[in-house]
C-alpha atoms as a PDB file:
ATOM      1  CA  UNK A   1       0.000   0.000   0.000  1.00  0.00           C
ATOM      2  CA  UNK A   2       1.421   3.293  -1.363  1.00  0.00           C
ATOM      3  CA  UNK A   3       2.146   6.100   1.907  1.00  0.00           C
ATOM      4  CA  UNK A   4      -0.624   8.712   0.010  1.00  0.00           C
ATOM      5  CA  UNK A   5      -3.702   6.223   0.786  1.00  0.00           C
ATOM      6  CA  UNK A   6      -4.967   6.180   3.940  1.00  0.00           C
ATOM      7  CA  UNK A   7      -7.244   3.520   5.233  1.00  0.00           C
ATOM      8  CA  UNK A   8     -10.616   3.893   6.669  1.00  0.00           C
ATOM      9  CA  UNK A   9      -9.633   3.687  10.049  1.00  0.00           C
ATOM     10  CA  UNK A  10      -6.770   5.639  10.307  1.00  0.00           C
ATOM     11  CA  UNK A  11      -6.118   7.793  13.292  1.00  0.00           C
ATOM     12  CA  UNK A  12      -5.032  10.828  11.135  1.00  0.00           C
ATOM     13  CA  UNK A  13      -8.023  10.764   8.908  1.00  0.00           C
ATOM     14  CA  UNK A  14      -9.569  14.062   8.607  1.00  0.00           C
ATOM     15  CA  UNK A  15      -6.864  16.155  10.342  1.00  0.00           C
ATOM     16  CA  UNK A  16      -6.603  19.085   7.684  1.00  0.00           C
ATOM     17  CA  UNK A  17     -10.212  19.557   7.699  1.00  0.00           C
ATOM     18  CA  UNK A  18      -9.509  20.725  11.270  1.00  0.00           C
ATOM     19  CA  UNK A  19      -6.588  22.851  10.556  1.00  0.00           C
ATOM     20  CA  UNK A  20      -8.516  24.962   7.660  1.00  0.00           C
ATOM     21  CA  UNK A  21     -11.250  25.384  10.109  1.00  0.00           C
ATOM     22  CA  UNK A  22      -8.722  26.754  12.971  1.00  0.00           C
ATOM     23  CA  UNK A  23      -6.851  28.999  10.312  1.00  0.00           C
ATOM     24  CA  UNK A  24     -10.224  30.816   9.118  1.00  0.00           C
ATOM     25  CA  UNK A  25     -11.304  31.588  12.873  1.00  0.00           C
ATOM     26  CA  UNK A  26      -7.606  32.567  13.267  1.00  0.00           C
ATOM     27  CA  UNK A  27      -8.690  35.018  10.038  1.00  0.00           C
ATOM     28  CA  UNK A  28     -11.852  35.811  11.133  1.00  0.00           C
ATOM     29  CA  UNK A  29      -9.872  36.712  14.658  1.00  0.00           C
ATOM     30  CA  UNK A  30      -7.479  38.945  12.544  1.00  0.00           C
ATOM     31  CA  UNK A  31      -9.821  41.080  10.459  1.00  0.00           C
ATOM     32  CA  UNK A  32     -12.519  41.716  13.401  1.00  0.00           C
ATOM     33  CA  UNK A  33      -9.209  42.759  15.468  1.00  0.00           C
ATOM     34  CA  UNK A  34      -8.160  45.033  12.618  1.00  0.00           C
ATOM     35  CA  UNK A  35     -11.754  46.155  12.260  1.00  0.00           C
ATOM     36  CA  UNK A  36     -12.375  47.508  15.277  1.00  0.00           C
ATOM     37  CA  UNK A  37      -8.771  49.280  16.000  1.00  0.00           C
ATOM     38  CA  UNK A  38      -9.335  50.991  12.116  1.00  0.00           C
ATOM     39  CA  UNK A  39     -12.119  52.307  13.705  1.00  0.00           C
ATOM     40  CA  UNK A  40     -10.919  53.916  16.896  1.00  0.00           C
ATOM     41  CA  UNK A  41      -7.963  55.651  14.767  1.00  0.00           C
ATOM     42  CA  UNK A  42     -10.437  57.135  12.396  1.00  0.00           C
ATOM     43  CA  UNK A  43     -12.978  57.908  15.027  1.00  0.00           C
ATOM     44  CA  UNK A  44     -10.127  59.527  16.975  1.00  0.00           C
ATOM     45  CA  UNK A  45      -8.822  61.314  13.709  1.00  0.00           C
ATOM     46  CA  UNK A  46     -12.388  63.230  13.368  1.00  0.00           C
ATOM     47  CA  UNK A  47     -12.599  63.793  17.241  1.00  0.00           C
ATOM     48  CA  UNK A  48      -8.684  65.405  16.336  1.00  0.00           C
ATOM     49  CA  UNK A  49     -10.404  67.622  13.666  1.00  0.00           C
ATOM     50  CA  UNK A  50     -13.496  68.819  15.399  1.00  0.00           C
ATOM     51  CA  UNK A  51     -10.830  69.764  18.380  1.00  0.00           C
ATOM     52  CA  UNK A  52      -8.265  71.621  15.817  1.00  0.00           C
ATOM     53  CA  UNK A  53     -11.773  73.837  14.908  1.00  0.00           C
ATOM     54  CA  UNK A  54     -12.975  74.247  18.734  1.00  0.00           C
ATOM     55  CA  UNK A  55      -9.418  75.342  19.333  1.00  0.00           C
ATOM     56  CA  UNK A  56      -8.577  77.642  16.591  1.00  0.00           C
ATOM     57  CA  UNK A  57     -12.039  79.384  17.323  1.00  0.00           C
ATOM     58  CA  UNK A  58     -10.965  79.440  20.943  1.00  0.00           C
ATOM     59  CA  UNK A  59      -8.030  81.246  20.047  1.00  0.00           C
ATOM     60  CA  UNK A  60      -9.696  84.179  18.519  1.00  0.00           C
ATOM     61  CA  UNK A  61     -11.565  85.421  21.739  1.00  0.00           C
ATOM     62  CA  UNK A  62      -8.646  87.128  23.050  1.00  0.00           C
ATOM     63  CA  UNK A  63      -8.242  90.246  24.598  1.00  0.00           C
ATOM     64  CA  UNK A  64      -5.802  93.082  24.562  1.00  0.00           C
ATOM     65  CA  UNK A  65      -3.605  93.549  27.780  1.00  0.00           C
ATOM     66  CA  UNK A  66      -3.288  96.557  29.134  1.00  0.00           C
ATOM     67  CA  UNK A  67       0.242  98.569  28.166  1.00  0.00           C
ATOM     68  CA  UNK A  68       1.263 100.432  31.521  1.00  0.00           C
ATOM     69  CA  UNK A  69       2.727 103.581  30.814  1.00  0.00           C
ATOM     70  CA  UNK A  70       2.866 103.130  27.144  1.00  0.00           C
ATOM     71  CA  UNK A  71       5.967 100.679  27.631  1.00  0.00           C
ATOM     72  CA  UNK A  72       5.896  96.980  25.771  1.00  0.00           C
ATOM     73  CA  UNK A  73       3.470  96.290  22.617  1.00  0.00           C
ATOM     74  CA  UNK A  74      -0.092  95.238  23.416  1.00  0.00           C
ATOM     75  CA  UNK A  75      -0.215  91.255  23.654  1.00  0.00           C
ATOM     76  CA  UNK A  76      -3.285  88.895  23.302  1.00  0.00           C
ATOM     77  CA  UNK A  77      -4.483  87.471  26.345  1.00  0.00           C
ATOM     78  CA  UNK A  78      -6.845  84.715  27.021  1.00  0.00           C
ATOM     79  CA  UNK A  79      -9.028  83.301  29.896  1.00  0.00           C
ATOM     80  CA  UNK A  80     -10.331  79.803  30.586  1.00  0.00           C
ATOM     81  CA  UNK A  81     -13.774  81.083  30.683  1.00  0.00           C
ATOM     82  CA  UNK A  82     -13.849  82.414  27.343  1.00  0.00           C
ATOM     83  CA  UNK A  83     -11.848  79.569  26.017  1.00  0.00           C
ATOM     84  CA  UNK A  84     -14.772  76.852  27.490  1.00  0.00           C
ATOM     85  CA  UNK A  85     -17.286  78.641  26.596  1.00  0.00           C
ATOM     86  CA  UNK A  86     -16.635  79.690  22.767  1.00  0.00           C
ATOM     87  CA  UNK A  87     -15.551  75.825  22.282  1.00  0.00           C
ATOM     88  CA  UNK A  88     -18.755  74.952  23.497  1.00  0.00           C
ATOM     89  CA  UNK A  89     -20.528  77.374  21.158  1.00  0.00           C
ATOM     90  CA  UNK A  90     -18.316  75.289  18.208  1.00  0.00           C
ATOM     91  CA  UNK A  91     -19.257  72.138  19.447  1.00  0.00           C
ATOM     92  CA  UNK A  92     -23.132  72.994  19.053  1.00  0.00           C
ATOM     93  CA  UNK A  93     -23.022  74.748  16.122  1.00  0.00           C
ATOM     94  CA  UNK A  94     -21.148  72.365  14.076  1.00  0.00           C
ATOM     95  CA  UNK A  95     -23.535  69.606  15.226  1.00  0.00           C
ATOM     96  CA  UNK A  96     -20.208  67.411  16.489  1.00  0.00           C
ATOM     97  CA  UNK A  97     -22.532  66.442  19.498  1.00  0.00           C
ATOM     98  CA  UNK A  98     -24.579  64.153  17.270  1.00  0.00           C
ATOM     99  CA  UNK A  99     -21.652  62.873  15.096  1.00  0.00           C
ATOM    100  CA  UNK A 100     -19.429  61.368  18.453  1.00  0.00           C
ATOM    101  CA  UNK A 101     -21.410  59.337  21.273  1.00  0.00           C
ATOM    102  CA  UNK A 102     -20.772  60.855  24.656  1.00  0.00           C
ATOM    103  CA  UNK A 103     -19.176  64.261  23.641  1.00  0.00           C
ATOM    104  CA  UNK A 104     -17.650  66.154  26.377  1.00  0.00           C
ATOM    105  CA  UNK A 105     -15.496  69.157  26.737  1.00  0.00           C
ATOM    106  CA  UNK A 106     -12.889  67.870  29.182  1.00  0.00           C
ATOM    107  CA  UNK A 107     -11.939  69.358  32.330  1.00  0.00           C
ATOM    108  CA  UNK A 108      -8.516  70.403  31.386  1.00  0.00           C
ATOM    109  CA  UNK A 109     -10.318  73.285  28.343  1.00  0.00           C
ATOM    110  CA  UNK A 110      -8.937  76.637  28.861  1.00  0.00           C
ATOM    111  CA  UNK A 111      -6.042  78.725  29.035  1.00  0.00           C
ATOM    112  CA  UNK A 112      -2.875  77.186  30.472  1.00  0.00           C
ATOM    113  CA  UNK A 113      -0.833  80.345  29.897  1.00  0.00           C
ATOM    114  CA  UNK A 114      -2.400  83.820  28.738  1.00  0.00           C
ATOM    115  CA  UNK A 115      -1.495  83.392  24.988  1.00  0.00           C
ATOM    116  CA  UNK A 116      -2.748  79.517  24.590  1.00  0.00           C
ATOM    117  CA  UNK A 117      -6.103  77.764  24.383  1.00  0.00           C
ATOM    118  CA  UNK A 118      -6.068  74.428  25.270  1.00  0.00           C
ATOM    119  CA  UNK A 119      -9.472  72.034  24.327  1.00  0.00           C
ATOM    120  CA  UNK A 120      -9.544  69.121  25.045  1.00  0.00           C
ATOM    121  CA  UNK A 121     -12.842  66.655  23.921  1.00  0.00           C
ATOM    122  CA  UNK A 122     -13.277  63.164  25.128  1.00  0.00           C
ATOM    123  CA  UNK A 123     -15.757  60.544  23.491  1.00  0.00           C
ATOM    124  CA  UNK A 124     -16.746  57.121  23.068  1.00  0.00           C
ATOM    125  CA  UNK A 125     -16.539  54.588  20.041  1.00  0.00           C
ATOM    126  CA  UNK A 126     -17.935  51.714  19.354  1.00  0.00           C
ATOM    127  CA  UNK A 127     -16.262  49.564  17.288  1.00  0.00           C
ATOM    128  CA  UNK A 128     -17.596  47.079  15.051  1.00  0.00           C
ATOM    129  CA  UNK A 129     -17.998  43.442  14.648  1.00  0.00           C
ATOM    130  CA  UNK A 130     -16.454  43.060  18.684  1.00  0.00           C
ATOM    131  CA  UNK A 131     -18.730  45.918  20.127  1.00  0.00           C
ATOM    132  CA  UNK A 132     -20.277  43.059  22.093  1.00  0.00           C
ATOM    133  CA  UNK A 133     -17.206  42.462  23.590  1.00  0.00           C
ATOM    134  CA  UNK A 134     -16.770  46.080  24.723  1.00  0.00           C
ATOM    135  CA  UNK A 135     -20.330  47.043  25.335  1.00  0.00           C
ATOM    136  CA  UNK A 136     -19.754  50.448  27.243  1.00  0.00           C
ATOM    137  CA  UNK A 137     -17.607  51.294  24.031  1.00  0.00           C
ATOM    138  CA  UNK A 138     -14.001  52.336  24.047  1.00  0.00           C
ATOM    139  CA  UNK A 139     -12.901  56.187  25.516  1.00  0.00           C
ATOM    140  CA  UNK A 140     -10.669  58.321  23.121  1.00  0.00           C
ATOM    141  CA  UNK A 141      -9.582  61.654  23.682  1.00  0.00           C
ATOM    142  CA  UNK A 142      -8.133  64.679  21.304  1.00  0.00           C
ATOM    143  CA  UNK A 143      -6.049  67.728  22.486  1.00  0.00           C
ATOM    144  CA  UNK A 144      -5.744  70.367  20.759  1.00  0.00           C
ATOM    145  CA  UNK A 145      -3.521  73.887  21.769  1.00  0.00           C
ATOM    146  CA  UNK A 146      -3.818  77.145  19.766  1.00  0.00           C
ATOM    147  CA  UNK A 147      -2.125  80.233  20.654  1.00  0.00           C
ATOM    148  CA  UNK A 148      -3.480  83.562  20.119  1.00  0.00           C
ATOM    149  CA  UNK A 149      -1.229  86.324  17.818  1.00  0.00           C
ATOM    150  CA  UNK A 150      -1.719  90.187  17.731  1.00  0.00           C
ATOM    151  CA  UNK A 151       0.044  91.242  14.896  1.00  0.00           C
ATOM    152  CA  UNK A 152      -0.010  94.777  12.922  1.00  0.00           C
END
């Protein structure tokens, strides 16, 4: 009997049959992994552009400082107040609030120095294909600094 037959009761019958099954959930595995982490990067990316707009508006709500006796050039100044609340007024007019699930302003929006506005915007995504294994979704979060420029 030649070594490429195999009888009906051999022990190794039916062995590669089990091996193409484990290598297409090993596939399956792969692309539902790549899937879902695609998705967080692009989610992330647009979270990253709607924060580079909330900033840059941010940015233009500065004030003038005051020039004591007419020494030094005026300089932009900015507070965290203004800086929260005109990246708020972004958010809701560019509708992000309806394009990100759980859109927040995060605590750390404002100025950190008097010439830079910081936002920062946390969110959830939900990734496909494994979102039942991550039912609460997965948390990203976008900075974005600006700084404010008074020129002639």
């Amino acid at each position: 009997m030649s070594g490429a037959q195999q009888e009906p009761g051999d022990p190794e019958s039916g062995q590669i049959s089990i091996l193409v099954i484990g290598y297409i959930l090993l596939s399956l595995l792969v692309v539902a992994v790549v899937t879902a982490i695609s998705a967080v990067y692009i989610e992330h990316k647009k979270l990253l552009s709607v924060a580079d707009g909330a900033v840059l508006t941010a940015a233009d709500t500065f004030g003038v400082a005051n020039i004591e006796s007419g020494v030094g050039e005026p300089a932009p100044t900015l507070d965290s107040e203004s800086v929260a609340r005109a990246a708020s007024g972004y958010l809701e007019r560019s509708g992000a609030g309806s394009r990100f699930s759980e859109l927040a302003l995060g605590p750390a929006t404002g100025a950190p120095d008097p010439r830079t506005a910081r936002v920062v915007l946390t969110a959830v995504v939900h990734p496909p294909i494994v979102n039942f294994l991550v039912p609460a979704g997965i948390p990203i979060v976008a900075t974005a600094d600006a700084r404010a420029d008074l020129r002639r």
